[in-house]
Structures are given as C-alpha cells and as structure tokens.
N, C-alpha and C. Protein backbone atom coordinates (compact mmCIF):
# COMPACT_ATOMS: atom_id res chain seq x y z
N UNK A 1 -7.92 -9.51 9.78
CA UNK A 1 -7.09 -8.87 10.79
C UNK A 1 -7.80 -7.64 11.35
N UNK A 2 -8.41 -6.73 10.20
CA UNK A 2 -8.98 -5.89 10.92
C UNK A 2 -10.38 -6.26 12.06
N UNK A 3 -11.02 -7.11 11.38
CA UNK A 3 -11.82 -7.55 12.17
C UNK A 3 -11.89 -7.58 13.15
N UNK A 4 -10.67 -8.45 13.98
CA UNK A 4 -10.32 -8.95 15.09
C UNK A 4 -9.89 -7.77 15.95
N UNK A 5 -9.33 -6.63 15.54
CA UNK A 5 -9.62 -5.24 16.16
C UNK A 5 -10.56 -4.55 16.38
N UNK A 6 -11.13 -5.52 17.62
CA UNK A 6 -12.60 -4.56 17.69
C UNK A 6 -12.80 -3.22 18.57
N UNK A 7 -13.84 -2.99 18.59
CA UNK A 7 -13.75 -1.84 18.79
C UNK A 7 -13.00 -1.14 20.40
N UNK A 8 -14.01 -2.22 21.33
CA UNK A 8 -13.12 -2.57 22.67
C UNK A 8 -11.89 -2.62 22.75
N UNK A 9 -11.01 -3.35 22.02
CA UNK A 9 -9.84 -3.38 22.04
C UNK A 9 -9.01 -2.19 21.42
N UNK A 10 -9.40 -1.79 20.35
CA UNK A 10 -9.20 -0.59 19.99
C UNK A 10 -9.25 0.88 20.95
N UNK A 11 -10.12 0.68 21.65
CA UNK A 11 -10.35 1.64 22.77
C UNK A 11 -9.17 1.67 24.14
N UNK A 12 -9.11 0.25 24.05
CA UNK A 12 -8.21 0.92 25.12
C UNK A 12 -6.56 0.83 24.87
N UNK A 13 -6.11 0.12 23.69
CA UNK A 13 -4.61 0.54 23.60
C UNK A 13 -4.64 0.74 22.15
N UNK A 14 -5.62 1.53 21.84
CA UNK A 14 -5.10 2.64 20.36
C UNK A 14 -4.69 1.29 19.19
N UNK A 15 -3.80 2.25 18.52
CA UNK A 15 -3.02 1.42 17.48
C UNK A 15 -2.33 -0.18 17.68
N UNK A 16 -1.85 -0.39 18.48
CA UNK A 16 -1.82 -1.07 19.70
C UNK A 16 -2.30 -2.70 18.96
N UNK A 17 -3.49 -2.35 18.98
CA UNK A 17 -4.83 -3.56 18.49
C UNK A 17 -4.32 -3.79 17.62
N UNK A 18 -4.13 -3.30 16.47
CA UNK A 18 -3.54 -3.47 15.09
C UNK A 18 -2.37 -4.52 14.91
N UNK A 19 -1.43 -4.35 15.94
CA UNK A 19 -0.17 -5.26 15.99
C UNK A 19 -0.57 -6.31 17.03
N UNK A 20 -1.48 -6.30 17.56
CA UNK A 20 -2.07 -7.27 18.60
C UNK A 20 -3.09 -8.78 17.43
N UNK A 21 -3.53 -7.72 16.59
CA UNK A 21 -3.96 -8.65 15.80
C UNK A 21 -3.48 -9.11 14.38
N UNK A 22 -2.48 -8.17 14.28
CA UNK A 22 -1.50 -8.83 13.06
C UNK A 22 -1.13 -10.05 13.54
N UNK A 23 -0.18 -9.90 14.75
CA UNK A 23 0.60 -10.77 15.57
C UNK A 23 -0.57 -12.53 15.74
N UNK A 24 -1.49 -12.17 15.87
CA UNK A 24 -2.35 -13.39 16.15
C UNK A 24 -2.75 -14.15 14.25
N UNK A 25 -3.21 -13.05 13.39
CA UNK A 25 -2.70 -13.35 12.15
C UNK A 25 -1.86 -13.86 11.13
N UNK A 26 -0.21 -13.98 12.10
CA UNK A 26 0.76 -14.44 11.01
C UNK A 26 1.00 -15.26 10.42
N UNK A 27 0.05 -16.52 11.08
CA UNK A 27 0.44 -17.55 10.43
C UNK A 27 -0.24 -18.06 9.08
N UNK A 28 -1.10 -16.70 8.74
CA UNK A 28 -2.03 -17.05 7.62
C UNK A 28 -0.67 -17.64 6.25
N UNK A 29 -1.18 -18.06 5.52
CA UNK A 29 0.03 -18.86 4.51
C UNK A 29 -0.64 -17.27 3.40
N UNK A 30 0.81 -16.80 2.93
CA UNK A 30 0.50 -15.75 2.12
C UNK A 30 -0.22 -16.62 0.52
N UNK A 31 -1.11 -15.66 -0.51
CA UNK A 31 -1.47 -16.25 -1.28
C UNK A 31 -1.00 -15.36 -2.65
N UNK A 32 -0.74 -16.32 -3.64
CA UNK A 32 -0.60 -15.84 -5.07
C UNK A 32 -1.23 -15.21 -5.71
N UNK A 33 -1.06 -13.94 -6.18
CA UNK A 33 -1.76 -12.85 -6.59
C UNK A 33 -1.15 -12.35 -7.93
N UNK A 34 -1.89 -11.67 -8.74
CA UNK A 34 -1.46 -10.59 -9.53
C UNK A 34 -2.63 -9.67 -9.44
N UNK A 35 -1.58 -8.49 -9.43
CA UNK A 35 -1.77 -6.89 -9.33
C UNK A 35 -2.04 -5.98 -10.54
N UNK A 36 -2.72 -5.77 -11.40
CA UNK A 36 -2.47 -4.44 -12.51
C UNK A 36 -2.63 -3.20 -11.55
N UNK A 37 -2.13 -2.67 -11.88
CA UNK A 37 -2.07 -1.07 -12.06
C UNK A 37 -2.35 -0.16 -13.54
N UNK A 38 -3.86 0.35 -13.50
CA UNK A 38 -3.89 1.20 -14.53
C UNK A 38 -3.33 0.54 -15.51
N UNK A 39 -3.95 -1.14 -15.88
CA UNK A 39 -4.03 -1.53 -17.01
C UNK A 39 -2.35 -2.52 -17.28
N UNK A 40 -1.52 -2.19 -15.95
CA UNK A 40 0.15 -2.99 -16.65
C UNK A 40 -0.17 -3.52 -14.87
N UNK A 41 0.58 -4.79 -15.23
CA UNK A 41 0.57 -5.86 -14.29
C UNK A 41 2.33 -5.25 -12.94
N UNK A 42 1.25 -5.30 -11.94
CA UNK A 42 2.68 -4.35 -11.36
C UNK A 42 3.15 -5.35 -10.43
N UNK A 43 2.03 -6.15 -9.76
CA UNK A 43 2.47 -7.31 -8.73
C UNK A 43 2.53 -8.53 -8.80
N UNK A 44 3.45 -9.68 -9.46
CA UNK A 44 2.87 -10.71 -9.47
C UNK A 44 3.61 -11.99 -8.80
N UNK A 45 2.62 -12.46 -7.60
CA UNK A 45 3.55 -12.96 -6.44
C UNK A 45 3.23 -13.24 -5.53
N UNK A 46 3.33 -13.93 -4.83
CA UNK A 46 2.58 -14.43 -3.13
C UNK A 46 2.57 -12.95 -2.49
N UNK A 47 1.38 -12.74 -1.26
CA UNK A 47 1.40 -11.96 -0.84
C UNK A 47 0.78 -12.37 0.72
N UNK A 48 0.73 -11.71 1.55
CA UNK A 48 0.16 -11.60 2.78
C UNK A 48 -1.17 -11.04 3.29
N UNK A 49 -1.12 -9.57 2.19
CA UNK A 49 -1.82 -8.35 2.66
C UNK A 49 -1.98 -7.38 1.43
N UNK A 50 -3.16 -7.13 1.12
CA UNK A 50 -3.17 -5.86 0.16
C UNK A 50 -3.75 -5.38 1.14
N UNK A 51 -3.56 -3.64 0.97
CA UNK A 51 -3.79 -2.39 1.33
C UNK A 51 -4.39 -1.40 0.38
N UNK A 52 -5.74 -0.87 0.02
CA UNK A 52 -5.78 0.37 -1.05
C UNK A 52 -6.64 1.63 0.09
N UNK A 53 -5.81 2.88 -0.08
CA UNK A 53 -6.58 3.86 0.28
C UNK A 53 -6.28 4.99 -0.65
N UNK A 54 -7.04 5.87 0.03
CA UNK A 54 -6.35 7.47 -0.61
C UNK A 54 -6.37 8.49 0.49
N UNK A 55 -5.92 8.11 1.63
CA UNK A 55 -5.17 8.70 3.08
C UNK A 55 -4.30 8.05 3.42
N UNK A 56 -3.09 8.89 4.06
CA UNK A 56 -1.97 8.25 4.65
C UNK A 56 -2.27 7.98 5.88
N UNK A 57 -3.01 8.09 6.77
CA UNK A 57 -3.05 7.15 8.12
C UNK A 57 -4.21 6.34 7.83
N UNK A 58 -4.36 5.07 7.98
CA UNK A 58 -5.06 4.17 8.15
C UNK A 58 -5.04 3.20 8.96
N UNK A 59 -5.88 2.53 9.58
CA UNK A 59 -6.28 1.56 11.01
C UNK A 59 -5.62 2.12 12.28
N UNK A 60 -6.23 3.08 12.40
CA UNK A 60 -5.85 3.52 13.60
C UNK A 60 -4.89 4.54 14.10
N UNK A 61 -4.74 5.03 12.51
CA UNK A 61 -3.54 5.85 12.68
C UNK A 61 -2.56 5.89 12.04
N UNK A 62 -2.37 4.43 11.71
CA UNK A 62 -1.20 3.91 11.57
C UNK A 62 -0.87 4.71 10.02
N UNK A 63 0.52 5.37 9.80
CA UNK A 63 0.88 5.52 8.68
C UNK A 63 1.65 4.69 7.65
N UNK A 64 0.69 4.48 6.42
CA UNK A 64 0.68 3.49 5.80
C UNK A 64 0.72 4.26 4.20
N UNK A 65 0.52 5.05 3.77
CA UNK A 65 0.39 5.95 2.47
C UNK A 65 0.98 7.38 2.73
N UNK A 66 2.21 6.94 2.99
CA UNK A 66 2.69 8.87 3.39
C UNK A 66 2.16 9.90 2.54
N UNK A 67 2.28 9.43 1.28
CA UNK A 67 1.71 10.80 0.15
C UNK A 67 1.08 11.02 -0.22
N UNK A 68 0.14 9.93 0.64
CA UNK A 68 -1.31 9.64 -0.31
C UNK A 68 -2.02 11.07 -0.09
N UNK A 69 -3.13 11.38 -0.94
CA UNK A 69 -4.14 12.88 -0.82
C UNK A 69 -5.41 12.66 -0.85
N UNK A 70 -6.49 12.73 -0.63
CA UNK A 70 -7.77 12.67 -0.55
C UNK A 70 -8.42 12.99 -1.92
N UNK A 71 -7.44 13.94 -2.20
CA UNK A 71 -8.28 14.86 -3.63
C UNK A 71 -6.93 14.96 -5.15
N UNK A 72 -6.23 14.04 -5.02
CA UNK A 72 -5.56 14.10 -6.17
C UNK A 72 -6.17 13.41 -7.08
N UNK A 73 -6.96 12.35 -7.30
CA UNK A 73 -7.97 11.39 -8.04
C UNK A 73 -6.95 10.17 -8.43
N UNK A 74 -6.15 9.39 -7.64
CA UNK A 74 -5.35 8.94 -7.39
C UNK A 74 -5.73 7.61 -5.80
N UNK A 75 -5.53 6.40 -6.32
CA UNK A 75 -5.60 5.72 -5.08
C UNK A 75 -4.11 5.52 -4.94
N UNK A 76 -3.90 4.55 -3.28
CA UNK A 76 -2.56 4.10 -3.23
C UNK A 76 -2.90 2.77 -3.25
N UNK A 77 -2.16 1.94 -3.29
CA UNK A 77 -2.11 0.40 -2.91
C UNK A 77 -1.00 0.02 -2.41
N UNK A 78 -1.00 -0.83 -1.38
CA UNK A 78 0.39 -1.52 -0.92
C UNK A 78 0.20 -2.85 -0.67
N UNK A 79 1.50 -3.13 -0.62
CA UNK A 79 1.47 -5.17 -0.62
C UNK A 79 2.28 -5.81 0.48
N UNK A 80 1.72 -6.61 1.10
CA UNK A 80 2.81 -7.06 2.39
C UNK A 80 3.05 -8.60 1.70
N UNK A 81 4.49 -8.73 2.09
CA UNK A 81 4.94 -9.90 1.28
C UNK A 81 5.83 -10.51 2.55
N UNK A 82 5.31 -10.18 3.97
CA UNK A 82 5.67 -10.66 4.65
C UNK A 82 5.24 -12.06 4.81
N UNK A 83 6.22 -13.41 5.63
CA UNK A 83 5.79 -14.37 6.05
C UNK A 83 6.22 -14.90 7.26
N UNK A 84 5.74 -15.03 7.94
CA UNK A 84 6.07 -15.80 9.32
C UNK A 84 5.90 -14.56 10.61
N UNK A 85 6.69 -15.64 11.24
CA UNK A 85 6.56 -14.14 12.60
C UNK A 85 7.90 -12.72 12.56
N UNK A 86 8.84 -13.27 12.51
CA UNK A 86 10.06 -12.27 12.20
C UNK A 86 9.47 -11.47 10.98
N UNK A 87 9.33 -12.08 10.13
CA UNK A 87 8.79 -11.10 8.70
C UNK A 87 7.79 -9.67 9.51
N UNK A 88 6.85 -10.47 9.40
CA UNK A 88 5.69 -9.32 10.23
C UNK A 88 5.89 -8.77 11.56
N UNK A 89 7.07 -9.22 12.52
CA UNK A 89 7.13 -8.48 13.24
C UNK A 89 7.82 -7.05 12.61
N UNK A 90 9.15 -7.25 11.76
CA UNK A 90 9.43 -6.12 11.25
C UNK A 90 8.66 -5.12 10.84
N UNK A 91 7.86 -5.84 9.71
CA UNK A 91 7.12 -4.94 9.18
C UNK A 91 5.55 -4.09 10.00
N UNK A 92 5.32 -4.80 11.13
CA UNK A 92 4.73 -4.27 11.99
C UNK A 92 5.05 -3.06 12.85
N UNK A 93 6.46 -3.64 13.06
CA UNK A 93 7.44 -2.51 13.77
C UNK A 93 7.77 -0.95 13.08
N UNK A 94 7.68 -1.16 11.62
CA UNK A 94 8.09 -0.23 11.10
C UNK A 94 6.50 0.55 10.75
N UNK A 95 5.43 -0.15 11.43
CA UNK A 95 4.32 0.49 10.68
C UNK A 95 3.98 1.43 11.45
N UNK A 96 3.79 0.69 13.31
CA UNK A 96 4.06 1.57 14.50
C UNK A 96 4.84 2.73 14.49
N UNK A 97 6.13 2.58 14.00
CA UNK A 97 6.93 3.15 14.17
C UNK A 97 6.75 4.67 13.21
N UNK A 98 5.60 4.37 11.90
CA UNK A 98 5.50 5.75 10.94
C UNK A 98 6.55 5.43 9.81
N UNK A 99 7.37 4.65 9.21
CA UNK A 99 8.33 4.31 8.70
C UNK A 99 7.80 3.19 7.83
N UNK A 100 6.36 2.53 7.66
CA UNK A 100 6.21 1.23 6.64
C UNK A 100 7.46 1.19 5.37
N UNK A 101 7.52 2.26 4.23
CA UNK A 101 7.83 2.04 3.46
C UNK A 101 9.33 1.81 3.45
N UNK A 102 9.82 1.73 4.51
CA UNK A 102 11.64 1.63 4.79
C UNK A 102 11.36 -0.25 4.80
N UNK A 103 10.59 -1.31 4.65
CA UNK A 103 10.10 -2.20 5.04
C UNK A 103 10.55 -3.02 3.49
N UNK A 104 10.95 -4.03 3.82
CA UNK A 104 11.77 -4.78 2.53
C UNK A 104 10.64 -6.05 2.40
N UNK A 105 9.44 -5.70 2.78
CA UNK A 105 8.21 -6.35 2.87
C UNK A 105 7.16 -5.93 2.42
N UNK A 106 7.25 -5.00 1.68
CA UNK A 106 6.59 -3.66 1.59
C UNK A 106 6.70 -2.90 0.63
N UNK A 107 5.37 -2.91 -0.84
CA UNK A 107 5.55 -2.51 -2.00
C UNK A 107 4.32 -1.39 -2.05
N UNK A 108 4.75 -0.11 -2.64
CA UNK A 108 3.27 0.69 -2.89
C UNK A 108 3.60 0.89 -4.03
N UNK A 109 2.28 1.55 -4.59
CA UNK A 109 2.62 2.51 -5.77
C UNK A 109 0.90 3.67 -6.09
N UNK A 110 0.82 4.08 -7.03
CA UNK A 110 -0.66 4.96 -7.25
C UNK A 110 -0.97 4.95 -8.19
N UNK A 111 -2.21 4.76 -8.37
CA UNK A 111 -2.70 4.44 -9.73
C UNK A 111 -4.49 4.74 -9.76
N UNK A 112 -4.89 4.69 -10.82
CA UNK A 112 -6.13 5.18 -10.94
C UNK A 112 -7.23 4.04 -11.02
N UNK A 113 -6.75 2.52 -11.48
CA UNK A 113 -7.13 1.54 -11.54
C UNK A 113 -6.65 0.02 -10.96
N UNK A 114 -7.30 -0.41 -10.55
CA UNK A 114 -6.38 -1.86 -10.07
C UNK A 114 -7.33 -2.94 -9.76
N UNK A 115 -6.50 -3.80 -10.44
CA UNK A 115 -7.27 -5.26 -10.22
C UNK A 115 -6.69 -6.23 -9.26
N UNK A 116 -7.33 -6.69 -8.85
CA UNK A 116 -6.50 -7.85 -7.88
C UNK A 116 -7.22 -9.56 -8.01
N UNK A 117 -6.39 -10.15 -8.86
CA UNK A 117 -6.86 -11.50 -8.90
C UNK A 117 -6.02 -12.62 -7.90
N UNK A 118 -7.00 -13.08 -7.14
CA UNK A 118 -5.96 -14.01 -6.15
C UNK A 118 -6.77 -15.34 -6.79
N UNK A 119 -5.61 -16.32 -6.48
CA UNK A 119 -5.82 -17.87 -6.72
C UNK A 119 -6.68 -18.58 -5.74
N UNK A 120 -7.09 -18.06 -4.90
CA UNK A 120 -8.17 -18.02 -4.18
C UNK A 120 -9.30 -17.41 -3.69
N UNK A 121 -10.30 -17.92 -3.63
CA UNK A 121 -11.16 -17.10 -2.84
C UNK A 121 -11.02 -16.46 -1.78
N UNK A 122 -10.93 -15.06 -0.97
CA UNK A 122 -10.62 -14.45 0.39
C UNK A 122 -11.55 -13.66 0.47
N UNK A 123 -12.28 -13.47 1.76
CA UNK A 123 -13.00 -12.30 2.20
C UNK A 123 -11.82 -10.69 1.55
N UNK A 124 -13.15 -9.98 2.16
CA UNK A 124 -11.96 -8.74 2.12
C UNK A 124 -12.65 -7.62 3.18
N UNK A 125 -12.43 -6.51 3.19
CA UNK A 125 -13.09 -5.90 3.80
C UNK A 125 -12.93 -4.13 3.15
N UNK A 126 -14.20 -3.94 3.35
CA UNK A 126 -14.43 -2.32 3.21
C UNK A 126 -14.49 -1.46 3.58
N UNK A 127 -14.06 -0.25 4.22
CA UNK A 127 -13.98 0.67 5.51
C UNK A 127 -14.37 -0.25 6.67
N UNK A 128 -13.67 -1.33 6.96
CA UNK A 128 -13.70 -1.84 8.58
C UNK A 128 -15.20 -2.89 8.14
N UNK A 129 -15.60 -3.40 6.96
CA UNK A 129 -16.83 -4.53 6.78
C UNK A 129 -16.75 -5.55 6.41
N UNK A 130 -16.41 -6.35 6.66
CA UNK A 130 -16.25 -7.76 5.70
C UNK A 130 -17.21 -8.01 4.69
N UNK A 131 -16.82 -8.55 3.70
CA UNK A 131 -17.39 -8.65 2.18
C UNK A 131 -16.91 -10.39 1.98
N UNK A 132 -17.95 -11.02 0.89
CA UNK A 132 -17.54 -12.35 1.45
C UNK A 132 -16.56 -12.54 0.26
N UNK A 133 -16.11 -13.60 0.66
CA UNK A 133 -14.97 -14.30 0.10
C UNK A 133 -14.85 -13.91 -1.56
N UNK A 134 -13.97 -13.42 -2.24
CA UNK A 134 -13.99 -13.12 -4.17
C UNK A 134 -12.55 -13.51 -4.69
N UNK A 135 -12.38 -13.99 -5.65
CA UNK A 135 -11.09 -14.66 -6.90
C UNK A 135 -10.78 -13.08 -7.63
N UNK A 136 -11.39 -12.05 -7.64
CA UNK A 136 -11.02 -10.87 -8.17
C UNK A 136 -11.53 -9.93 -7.83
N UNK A 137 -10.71 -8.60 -7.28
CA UNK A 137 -11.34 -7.34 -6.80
C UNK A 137 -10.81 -6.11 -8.23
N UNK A 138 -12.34 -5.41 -8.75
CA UNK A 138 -11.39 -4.53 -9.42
C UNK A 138 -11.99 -3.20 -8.57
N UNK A 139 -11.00 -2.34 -8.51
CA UNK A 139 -10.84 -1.04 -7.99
C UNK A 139 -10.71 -0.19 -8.64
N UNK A 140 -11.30 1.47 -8.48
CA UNK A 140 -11.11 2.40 -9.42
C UNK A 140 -11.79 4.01 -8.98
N UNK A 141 -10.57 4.79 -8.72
CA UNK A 141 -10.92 5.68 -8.61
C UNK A 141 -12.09 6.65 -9.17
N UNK A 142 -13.11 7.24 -8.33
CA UNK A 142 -13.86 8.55 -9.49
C UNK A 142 -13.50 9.96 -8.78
N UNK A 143 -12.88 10.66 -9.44
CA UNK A 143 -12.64 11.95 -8.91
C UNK A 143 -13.56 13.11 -8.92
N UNK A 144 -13.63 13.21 -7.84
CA UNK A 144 -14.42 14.51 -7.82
C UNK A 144 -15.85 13.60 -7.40
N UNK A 145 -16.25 12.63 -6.90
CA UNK A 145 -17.08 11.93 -7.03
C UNK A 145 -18.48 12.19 -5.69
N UNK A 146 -17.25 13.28 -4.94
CA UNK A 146 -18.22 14.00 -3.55
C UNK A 146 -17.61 15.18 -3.41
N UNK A 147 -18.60 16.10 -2.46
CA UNK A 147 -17.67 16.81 -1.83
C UNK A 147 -17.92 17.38 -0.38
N UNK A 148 -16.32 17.72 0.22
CA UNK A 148 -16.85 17.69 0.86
C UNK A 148 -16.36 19.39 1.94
N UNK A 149 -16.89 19.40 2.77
CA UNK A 149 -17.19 20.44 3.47
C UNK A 149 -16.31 20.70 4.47
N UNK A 150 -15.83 21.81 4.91
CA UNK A 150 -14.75 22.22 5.48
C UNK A 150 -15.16 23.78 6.17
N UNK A 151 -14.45 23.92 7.65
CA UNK A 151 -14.86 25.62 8.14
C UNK A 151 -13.83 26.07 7.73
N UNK A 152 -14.31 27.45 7.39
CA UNK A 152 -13.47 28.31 6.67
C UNK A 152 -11.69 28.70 7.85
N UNK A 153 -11.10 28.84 7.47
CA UNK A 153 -9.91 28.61 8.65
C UNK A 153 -9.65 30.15 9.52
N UNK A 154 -9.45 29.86 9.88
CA UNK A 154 -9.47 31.14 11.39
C UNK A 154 -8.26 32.14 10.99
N UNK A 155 -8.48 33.44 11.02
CA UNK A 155 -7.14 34.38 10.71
C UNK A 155 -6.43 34.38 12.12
N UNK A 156 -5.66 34.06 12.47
CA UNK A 156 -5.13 34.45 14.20
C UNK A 156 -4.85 35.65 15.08
C-alpha cells in the first residue's frame, strides 16, 4: 500500500494518497497472524495490516500512534482487522480524520519486543522500502541507540 503512494502522487494531494491507495488495496484477503508482545502473545487472528513505529504521525501525517515518543525506548504497534470496502473505508476515515484509535478495526498497544509470525509469506516494508516476502518479523527496540541533535530553543 505504501508503495503505491508514490512520491508524485503524494505531492500533489498530501495524505490524500494514503486513502487513494488503501482504497485500491482492499481487496487484499486479510491473513492469519500471531502477535507477541514482549514475550506474551497479544494478537492472534486474521489481520489486514500491521503498523510498528515510535512516532505518532506516520505516512504522511497521518495520526496513527497518538502517544507514541521517539525517546521513551518503547515501540507502538497496531493491527487493522479491517475487511472489505465498508471495513476500511471506516477505518480510513477515522485515520484522515486524526481519530484511528476510536476504530473497532483497530488494535495498538507498546512494547519493547514483538514478533510477528504470519501463515504466509508477505513482503513488508521499512521506512517506505520493500523487503521481500518473510513467515516471521521479529522487532525490538534499542534505546538510546542514536542521538540526536536539536537547536537550542529561542527565549522570546
């Protein structure tokens, strides 16, 4: 999905792209997954869509991790368990909208570790790269693992 948001398209109606290419996406058949979290099994269940960051706006903006922090040493993950077109239009609607987690399609949580085994092989992708097709992703925070640089803030 992200893929298909390229950059062109991205350019000229923003966030926009995102639901332009969900929408062309929906008919993917969601796939059977289980989730650990930090070692206890948190998801286990057809899914549509995993999500992991550690910022609350992602693809474009879109807010997707309201609480997430850059520097708590903490990822987020979320799960779309949407199917069809009504499913994902909602949950599209509510993503636009800044509201994902009001979404009855729509599971997060935070954790320091996570595995994701799907019953299939699926690409995935990495800051906006496709990675080829894998039966298991494990994920895992390192804190403190960069740093980074900031101007000192202005007295007014």
């Amino acid at each position: 999905m992200i893929r298909d948001a390229d950059a062109g398209l991205k350019d000229k109606v923003g966030r926009l792209a995102y639901v332009w290419t969900g929408a062309k996406n929906v008919g993917s058949e969601p796939t059977k997954m289980t989730i650990e979290v930090d070692g206890n099994t948190w998801f286990e269940d057809k899914a549509s869509c995993v999500l992991v960051g550690n910022v609350g706006d992602v693809l474009g903006g879109l807010s997707v991790f309201p609480e997430a922090a850059p520097d708590d040493g903490r990822l987020d993950i979320g799960v779309v368990t949407a199917d069809g077109w009504w499913e994902w239009a909602r949950t599209l609607g509510r993503s636009v909208g800044g509201d994902v987690s009001g979404s009855p399609f729509v599971q997060t949580t935070t954790g320091r570790s996570f595995e994701v085994r799907l019953r299939k092989a699926m690409p995935y992708q990495l800051d906006g790269g496709d990675r080829k097709p894998v039966k298991k992703l494990k994920i895992k925070v390192k804190p403190q693992a960069i740093t980074v640089a900031v101007p000192e803030a202005r007295n007014p």
